[in-house]
N, C-alpha and C. Protein backbone atom coordinates (compact mmCIF):
# COMPACT_ATOMS: atom_id res chain seq x y z
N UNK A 1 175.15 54.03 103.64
CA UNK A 1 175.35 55.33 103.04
C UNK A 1 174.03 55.84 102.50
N UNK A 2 173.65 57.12 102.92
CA UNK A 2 172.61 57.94 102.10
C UNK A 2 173.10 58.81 100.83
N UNK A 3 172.03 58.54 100.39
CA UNK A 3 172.32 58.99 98.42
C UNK A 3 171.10 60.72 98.49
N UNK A 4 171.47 61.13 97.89
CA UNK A 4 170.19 62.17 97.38
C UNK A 4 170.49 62.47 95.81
N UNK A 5 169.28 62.87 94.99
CA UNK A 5 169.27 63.24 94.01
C UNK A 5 169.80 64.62 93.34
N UNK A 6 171.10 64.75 93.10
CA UNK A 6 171.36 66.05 92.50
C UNK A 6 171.06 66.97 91.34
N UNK A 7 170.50 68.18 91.33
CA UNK A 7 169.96 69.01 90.36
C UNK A 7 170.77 69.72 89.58
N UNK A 8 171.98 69.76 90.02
CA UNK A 8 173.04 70.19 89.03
C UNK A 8 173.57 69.41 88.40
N UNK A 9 174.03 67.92 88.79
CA UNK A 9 175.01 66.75 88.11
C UNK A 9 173.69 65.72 87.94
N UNK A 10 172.66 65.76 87.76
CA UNK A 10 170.87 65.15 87.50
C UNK A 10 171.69 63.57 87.96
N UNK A 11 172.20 63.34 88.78
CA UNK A 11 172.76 61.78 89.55
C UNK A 11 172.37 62.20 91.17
N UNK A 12 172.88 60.95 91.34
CA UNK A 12 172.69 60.34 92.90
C UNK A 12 174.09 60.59 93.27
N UNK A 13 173.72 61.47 94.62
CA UNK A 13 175.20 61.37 95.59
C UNK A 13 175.32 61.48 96.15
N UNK A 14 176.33 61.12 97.42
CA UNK A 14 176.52 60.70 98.55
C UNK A 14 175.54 61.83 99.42
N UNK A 15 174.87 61.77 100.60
CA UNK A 15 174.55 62.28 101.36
C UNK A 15 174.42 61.90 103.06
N UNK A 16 174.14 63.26 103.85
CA UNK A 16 174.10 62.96 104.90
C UNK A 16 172.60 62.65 105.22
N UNK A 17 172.28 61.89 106.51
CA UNK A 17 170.53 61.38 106.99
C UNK A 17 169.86 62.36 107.10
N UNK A 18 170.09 63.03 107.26
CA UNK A 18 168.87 64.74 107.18
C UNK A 18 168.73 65.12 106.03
N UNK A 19 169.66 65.26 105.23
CA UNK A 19 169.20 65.45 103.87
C UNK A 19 168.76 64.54 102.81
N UNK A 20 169.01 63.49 103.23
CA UNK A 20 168.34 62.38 102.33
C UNK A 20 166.90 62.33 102.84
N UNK A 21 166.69 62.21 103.89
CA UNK A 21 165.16 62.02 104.38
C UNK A 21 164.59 63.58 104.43
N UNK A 22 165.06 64.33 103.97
CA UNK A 22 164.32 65.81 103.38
C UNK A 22 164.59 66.33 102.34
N UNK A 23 164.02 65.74 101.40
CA UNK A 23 164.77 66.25 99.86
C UNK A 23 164.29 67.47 99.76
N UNK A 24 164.82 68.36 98.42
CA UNK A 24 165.17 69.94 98.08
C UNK A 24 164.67 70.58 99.58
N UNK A 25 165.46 70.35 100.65
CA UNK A 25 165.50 71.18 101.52
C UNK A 25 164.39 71.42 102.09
N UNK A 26 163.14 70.32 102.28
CA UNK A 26 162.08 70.69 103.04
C UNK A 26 162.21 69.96 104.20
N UNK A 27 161.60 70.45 105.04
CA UNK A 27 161.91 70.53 106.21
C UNK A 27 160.80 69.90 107.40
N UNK A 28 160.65 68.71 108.12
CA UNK A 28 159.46 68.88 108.87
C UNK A 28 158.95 69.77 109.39
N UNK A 29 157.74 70.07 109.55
CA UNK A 29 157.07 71.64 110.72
C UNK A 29 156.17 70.64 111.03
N UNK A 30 155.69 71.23 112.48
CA UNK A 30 154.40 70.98 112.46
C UNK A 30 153.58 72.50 113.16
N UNK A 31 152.63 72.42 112.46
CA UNK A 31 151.72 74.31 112.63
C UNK A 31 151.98 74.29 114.32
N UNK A 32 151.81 75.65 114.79
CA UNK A 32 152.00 76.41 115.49
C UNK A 32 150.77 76.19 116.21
N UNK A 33 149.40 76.59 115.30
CA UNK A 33 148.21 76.47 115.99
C UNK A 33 147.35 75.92 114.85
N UNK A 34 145.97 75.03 115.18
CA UNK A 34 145.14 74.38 114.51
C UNK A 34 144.70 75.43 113.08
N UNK A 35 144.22 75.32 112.27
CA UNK A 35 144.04 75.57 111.13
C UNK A 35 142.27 76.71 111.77
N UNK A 36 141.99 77.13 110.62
CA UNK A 36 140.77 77.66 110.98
C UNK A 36 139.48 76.70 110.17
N UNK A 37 138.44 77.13 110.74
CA UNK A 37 137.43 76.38 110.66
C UNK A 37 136.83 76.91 109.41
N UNK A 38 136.32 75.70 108.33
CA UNK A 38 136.06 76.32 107.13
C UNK A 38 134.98 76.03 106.85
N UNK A 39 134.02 75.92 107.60
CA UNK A 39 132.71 74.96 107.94
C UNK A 39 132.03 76.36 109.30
N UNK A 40 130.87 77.20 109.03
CA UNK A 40 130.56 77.84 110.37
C UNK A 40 129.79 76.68 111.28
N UNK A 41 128.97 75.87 110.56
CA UNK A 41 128.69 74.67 112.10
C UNK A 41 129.75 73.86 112.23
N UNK A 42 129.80 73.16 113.21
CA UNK A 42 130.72 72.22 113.72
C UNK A 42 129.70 71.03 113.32
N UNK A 43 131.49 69.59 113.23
CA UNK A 43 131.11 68.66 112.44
C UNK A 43 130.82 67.85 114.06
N UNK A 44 130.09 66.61 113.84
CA UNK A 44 130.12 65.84 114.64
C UNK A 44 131.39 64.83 114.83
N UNK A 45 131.77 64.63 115.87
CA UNK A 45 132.35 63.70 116.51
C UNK A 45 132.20 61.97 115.91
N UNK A 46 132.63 61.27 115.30
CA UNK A 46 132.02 59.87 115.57
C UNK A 46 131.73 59.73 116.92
N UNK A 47 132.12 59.41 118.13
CA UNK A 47 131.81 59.17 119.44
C UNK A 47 130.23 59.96 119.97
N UNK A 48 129.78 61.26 118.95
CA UNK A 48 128.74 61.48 118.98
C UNK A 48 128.02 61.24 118.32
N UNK A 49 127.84 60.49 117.54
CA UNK A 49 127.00 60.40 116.53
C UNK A 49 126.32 59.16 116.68
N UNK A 50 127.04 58.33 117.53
CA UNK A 50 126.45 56.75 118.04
C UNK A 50 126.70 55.91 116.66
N UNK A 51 125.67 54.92 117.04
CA UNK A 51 125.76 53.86 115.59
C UNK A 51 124.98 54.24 114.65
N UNK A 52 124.18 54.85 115.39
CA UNK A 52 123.15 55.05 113.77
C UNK A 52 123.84 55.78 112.52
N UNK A 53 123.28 55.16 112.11
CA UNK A 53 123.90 56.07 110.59
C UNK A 53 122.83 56.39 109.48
N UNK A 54 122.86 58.09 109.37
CA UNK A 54 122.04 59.01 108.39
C UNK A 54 122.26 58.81 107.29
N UNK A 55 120.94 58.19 106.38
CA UNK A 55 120.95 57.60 104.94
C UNK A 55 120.36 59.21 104.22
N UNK A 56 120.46 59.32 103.29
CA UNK A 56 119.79 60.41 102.47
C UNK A 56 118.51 59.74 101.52
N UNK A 57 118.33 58.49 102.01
CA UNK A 57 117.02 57.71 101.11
C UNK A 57 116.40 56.45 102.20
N UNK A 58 116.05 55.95 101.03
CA UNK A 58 115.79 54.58 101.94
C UNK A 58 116.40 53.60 101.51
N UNK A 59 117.06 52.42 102.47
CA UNK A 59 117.99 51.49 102.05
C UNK A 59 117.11 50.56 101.44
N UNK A 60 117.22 50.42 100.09
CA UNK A 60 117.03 49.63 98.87
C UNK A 60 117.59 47.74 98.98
N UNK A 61 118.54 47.83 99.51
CA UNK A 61 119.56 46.86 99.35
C UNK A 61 118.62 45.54 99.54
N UNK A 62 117.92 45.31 100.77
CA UNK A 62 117.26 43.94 101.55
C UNK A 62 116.21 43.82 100.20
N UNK A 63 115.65 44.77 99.53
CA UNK A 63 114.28 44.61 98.61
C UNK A 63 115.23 43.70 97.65
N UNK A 64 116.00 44.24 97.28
CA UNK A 64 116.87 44.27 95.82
C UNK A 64 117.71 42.68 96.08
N UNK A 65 117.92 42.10 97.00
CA UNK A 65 118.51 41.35 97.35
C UNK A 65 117.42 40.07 97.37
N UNK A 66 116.10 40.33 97.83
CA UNK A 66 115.18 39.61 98.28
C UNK A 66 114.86 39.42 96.36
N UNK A 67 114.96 40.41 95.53
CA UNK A 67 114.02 40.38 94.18
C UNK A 67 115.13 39.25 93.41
N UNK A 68 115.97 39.52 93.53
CA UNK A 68 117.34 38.98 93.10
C UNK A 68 117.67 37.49 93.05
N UNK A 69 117.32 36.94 94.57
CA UNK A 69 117.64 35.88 94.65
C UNK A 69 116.20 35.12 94.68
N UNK A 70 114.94 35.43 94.06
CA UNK A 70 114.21 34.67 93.99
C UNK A 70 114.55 33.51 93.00
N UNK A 71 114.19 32.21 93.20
CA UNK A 71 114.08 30.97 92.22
C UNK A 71 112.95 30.99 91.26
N UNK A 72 113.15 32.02 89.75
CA UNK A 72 112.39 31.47 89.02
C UNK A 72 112.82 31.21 87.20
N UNK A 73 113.98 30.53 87.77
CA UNK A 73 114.58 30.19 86.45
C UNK A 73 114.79 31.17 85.39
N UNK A 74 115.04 32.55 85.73
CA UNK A 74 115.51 33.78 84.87
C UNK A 74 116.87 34.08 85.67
N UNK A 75 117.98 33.83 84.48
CA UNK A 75 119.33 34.10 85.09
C UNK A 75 119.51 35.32 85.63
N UNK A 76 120.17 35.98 86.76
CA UNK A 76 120.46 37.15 87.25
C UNK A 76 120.74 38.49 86.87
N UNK A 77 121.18 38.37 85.38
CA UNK A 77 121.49 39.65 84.35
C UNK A 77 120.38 39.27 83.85
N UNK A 78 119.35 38.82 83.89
CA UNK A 78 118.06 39.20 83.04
C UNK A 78 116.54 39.26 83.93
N UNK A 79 116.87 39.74 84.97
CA UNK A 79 115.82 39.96 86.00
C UNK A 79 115.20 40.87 86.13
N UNK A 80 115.65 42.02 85.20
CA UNK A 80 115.19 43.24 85.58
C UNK A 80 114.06 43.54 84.07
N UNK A 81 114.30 42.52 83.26
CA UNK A 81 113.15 42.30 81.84
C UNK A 81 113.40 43.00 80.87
N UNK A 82 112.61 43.57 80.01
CA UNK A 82 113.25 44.03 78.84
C UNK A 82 114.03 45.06 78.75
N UNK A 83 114.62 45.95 79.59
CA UNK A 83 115.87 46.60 79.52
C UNK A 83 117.10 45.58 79.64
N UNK A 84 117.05 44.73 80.42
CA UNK A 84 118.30 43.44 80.60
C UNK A 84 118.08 42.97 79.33
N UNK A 85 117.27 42.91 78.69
CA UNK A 85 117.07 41.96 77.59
C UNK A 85 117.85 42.55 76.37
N UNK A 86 117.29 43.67 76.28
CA UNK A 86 118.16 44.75 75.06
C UNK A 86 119.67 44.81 74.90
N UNK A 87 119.78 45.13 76.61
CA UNK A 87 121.31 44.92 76.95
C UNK A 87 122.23 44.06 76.08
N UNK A 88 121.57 42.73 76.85
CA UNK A 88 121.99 41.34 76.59
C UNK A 88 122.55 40.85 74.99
N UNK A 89 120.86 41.29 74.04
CA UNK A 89 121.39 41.02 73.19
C UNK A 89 121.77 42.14 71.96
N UNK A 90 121.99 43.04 72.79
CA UNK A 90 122.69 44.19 71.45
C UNK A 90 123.90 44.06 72.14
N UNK A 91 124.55 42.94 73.47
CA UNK A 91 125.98 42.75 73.15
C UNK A 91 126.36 41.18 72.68
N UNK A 92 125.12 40.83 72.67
CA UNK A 92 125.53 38.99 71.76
C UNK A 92 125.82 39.47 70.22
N UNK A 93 124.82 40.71 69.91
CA UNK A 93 125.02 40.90 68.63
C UNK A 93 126.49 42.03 68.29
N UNK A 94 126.82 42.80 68.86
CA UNK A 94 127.88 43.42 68.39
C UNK A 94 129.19 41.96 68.78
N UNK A 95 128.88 41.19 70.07
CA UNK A 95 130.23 39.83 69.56
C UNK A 95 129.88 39.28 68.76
N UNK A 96 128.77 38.59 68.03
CA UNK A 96 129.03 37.81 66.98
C UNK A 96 129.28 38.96 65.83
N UNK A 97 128.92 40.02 65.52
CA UNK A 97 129.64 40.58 64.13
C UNK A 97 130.74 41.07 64.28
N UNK A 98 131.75 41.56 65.52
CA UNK A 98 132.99 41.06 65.75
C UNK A 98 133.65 40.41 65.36
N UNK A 99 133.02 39.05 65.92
CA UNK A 99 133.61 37.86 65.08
C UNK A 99 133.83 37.25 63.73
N UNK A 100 132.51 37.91 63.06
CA UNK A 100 132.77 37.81 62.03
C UNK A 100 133.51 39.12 61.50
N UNK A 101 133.16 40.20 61.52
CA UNK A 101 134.54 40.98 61.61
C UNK A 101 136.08 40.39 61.13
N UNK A 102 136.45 39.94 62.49
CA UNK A 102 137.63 39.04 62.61
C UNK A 102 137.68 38.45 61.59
N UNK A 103 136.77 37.10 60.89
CA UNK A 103 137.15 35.93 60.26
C UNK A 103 137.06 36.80 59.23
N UNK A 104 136.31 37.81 58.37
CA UNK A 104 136.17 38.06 57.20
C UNK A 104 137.62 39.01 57.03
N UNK A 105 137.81 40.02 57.79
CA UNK A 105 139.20 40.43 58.05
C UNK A 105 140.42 39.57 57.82
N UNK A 106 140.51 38.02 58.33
CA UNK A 106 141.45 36.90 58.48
C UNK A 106 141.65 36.85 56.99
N UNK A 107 140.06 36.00 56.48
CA UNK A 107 139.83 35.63 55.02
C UNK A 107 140.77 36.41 54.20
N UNK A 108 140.07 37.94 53.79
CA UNK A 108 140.96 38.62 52.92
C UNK A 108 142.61 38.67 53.57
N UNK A 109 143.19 38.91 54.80
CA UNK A 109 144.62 39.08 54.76
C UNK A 109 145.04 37.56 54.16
N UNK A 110 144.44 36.19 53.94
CA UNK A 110 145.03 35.09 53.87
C UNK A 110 145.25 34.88 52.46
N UNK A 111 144.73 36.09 51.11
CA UNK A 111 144.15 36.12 49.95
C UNK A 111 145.58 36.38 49.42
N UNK A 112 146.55 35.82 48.69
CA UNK A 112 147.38 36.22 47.87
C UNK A 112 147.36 37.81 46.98
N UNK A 113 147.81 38.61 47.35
CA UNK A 113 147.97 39.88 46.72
C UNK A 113 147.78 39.50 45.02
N UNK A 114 147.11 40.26 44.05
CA UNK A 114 146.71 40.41 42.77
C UNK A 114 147.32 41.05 42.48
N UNK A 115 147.92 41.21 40.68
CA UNK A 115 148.55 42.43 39.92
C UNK A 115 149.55 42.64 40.63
């Protein structure tokens, strides 16, 4: 059995397969004729365009990859030097006063109410 959603009784009820698989009465179409072109040049084809593929720079990636994985005992988030560094530790320092945050927060809720 097909169900559809009713807008007068806001429930589910019985329906027939055309109207369940087209709710509030829409209807498949398909256009008549192609749409118009909203672009005055024409786009390329993949099949024309071959393999190459148009960068808007130069691919960075092989340098960045090569700088990256050098072996010289500086962990990977700190390769790039004192901007990584700042990073690093203005977020060691906002977790540890967090933490203390937390415990000094703990401390006083653990304090027996006064007066």
């Amino acid at each position: 059995m097909y169900y559809k959603f009713s807008g007068f009784t806001q429930k589910l009820t019985g329906s027939v397969p055309t109207v369940a698989y087209n709710p509030q009465g829409l209807k498949p179409s398909i256009p008549a004729e192609s749409p118009t072109m909203i672009f005055a040049t024409p786009t390329k084809v993949v099949s024309e365009a071959g393999a190459v593929a148009e960068y808007m720079g130069v691919n960075k990636v092989p340098d960045l990859q090569r700088f990256f994985q050098t072996s010289d005992g500086v962990p990977v988030h700190l390769k790039r030097g004192y901007p990584d560094k700042l990073l690093y530790r203005t977020t060691m320092a906002l977790t540890v006063g967090g933490v203390v945050y937390c415990l000094v927060a703990l401390y006083y809720a653990a304090q027996p109410k006064r007066g």
